[in-house]
N, C-alpha and C. Protein backbone atom coordinates (compact mmCIF):
# COMPACT_ATOMS: atom_id res chain seq x y z
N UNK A 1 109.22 127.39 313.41
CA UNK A 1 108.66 128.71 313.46
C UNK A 1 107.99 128.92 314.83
N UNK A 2 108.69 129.16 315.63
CA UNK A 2 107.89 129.00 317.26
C UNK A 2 107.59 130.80 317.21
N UNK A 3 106.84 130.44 317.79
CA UNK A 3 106.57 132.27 318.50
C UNK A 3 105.99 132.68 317.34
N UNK A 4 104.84 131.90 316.10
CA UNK A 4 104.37 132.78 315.13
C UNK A 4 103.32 133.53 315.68
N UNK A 5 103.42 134.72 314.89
CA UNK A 5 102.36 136.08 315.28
C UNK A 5 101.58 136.04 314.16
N UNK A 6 100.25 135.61 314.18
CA UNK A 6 99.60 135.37 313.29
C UNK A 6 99.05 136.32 312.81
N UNK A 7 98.31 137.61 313.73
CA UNK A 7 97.51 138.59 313.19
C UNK A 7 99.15 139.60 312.77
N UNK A 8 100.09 139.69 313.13
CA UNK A 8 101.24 140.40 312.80
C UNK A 8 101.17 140.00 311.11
N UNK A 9 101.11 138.80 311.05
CA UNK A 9 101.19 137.94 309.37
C UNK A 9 100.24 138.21 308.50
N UNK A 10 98.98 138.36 309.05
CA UNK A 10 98.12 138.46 308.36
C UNK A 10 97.70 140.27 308.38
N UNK A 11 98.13 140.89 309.01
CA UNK A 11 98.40 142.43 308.69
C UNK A 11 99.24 142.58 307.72
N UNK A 12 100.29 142.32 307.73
CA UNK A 12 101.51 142.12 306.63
C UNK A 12 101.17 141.93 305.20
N UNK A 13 100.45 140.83 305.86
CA UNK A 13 99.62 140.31 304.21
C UNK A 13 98.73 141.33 303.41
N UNK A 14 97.96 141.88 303.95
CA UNK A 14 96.68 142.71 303.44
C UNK A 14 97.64 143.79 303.37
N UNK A 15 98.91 144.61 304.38
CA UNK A 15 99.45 145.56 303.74
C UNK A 15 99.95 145.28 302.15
N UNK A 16 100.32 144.81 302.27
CA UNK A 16 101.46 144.25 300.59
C UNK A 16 100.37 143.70 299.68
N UNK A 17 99.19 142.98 300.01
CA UNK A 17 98.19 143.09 299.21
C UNK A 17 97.91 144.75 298.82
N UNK A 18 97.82 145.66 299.45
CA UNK A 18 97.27 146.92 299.16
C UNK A 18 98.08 147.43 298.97
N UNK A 19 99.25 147.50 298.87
CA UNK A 19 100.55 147.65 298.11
C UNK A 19 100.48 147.43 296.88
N UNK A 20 100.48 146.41 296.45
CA UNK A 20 100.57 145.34 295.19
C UNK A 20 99.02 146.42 294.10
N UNK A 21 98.09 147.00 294.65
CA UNK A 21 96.87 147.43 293.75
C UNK A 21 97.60 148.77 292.95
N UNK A 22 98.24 150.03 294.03
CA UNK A 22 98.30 150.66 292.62
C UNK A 22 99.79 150.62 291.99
N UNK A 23 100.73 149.29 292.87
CA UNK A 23 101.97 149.41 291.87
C UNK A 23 101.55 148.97 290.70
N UNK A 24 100.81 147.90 290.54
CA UNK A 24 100.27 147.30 289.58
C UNK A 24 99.33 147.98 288.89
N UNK A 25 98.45 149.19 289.16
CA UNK A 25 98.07 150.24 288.15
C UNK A 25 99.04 151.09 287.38
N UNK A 26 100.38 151.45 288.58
CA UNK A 26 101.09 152.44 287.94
C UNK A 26 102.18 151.16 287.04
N UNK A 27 102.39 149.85 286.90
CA UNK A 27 103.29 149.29 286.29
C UNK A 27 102.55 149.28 284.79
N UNK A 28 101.16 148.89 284.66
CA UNK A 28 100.43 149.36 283.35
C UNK A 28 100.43 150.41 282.87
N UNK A 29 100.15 151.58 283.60
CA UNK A 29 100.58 152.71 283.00
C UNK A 29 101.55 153.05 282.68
N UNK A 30 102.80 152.63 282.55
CA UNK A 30 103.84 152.63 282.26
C UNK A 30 104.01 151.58 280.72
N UNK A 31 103.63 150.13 280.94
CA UNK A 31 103.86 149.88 279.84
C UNK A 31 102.91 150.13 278.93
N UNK A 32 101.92 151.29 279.19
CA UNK A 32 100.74 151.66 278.37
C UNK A 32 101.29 152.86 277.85
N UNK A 33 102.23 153.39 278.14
CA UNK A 33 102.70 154.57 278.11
C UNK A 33 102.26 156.06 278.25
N UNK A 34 101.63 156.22 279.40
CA UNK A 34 100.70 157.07 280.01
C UNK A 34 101.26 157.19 281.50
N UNK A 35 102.42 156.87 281.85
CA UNK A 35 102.80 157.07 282.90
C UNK A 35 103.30 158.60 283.21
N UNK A 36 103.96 158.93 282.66
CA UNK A 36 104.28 159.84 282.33
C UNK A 36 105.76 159.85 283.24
N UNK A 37 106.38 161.15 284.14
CA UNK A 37 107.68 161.50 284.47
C UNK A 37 107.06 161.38 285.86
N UNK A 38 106.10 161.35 286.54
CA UNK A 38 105.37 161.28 288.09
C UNK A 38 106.29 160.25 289.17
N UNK A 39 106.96 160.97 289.76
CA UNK A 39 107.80 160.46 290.74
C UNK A 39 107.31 159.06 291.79
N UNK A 40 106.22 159.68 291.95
CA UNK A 40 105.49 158.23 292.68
C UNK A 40 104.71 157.14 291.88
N UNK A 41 104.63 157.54 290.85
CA UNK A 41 104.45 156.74 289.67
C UNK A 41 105.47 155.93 289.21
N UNK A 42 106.16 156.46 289.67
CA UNK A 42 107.69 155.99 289.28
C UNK A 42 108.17 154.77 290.38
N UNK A 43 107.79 155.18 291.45
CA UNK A 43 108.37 154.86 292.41
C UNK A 43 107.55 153.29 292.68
N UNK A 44 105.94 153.55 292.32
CA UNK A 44 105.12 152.31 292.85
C UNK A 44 105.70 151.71 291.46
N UNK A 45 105.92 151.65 290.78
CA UNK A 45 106.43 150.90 289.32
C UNK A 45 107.30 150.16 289.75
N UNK A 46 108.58 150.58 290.54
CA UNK A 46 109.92 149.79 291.11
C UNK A 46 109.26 148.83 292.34
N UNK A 47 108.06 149.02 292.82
CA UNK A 47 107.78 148.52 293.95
C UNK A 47 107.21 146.97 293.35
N UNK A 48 106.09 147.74 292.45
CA UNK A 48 106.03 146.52 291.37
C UNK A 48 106.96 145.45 291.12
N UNK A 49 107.55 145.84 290.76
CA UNK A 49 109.19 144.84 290.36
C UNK A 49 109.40 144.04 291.42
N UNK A 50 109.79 144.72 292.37
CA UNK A 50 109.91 144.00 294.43
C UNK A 50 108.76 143.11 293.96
N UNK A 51 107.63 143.40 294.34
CA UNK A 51 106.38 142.44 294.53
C UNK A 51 106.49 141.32 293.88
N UNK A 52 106.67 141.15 292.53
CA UNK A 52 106.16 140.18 291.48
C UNK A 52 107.11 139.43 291.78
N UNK A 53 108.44 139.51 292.60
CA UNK A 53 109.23 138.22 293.18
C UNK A 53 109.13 137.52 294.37
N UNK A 54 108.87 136.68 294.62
CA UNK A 54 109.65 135.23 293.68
C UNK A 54 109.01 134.73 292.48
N UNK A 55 107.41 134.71 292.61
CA UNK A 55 107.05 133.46 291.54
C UNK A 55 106.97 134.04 289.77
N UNK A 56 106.84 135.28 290.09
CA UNK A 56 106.92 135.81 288.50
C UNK A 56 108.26 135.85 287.59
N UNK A 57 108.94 135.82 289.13
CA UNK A 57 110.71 135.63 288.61
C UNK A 57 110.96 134.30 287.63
N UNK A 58 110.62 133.79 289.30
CA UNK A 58 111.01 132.03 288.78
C UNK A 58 110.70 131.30 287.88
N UNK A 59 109.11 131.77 287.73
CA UNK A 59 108.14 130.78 287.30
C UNK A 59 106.91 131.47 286.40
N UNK A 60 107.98 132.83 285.33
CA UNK A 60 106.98 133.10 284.81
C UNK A 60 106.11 132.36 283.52
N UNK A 61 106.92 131.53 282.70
CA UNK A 61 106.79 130.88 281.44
C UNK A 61 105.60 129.97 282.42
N UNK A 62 105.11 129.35 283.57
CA UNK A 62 103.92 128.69 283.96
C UNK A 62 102.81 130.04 283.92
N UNK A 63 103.11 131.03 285.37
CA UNK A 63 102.37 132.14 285.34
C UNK A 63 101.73 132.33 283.53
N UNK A 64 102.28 132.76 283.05
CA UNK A 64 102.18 133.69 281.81
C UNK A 64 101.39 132.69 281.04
N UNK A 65 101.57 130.63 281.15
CA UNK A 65 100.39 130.21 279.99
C UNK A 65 99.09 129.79 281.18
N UNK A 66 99.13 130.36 282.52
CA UNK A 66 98.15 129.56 283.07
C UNK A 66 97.28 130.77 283.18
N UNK A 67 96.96 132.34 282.72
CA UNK A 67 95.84 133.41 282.62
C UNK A 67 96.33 133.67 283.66
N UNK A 68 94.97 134.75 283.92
CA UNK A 68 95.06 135.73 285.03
C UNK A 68 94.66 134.78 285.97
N UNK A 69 93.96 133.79 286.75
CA UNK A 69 94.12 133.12 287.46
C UNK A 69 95.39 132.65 288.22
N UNK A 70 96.05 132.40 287.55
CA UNK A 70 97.55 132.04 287.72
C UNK A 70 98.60 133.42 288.36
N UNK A 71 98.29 134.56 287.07
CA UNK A 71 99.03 136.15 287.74
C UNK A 71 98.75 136.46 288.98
N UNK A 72 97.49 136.37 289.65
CA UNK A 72 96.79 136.87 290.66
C UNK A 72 97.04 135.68 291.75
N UNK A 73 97.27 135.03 291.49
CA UNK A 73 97.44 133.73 292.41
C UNK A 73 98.72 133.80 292.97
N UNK A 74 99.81 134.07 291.89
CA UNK A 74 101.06 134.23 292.23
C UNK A 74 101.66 135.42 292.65
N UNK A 75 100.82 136.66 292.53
CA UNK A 75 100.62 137.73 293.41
C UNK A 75 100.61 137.26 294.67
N UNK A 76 99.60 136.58 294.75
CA UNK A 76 99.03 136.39 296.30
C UNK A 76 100.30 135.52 297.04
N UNK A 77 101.00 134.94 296.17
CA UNK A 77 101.67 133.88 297.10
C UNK A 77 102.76 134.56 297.59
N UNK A 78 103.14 135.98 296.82
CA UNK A 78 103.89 136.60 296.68
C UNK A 78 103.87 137.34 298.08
N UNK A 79 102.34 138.05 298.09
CA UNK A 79 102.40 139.40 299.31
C UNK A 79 102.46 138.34 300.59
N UNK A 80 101.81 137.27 300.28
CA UNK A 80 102.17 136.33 301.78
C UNK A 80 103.48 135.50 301.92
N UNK A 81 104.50 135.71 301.18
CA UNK A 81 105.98 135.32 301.21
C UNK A 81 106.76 137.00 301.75
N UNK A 82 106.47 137.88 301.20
CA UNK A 82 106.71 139.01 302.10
C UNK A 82 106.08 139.10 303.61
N UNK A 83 104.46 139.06 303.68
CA UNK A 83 104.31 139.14 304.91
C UNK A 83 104.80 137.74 306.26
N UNK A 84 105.18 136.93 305.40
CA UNK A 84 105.89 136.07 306.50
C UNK A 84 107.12 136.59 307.29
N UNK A 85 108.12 137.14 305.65
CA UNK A 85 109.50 137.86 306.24
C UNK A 85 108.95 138.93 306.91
N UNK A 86 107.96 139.97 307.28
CA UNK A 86 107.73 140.53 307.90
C UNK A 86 107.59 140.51 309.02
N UNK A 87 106.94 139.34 309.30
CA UNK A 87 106.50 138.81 310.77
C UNK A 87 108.12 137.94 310.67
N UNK A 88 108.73 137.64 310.68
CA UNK A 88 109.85 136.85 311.49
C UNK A 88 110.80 138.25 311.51
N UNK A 89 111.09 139.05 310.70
CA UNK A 89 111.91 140.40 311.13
C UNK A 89 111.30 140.81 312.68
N UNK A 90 110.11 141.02 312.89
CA UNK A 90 109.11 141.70 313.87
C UNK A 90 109.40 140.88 315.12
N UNK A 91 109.27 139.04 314.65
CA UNK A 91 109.28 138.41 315.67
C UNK A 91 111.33 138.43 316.25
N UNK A 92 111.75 138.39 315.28
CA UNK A 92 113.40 138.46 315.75
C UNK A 92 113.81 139.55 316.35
N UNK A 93 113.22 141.12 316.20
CA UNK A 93 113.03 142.32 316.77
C UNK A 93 112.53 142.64 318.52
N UNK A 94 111.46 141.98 318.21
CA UNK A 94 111.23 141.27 320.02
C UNK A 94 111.57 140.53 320.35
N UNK A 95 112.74 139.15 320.31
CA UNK A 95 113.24 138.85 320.66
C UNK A 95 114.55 139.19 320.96
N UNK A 96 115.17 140.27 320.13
CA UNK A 96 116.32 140.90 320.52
C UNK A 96 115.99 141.82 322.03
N UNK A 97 114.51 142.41 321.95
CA UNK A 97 114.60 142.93 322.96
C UNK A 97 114.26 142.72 324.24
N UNK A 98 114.11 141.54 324.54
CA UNK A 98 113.86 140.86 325.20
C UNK A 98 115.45 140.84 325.91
């Protein structure tokens, strides 16, 4: 990983962290059934889905008996497995233009 951009990574991170708050309001409201037909309601719901992969994919039967400790954890490992691919897209981007 040469050329890591750390504050690029760690922007990344806190975006998709703040990402991850109201897909995850609007994914409850949905299975609460109070979502209603709201297009962006709709939309952070699918985003939801994006987010919760890889580890909720892979590894939900651990997630699901280890509590919310575990959900939130694997959130987290989540928005910083996106913000990595973020920063190497960014970093491969300036290097193309280079």
């Amino acid at each position: 990983m040469k050329n890591f951009n750390r504050p690029t990574f760690i922007f990344a991170t806190i975006f998709f962290i703040l990402l991850f708050v109201p897909s995850f309001a609007a994914a409850w409201a949905q299975d609460e059934g109070t979502l209603g037909t709201n297009l962006l309601g709709q939309a952070f719901v699918v985003i939801f889905y994006i987010l919760r992969f890889p580890t909720h994919t892979l590894f939900w039967s651990f997630i699901a008996n280890g509590g919310v400790f575990m959900l939130f954890a694997g959130i987290f490992i989540n928005c910083m497995f996106y913000g990595l691919i973020t920063e190497r897209i960014f970093s491969i981007f300036k290097l193309w233009k280079k």
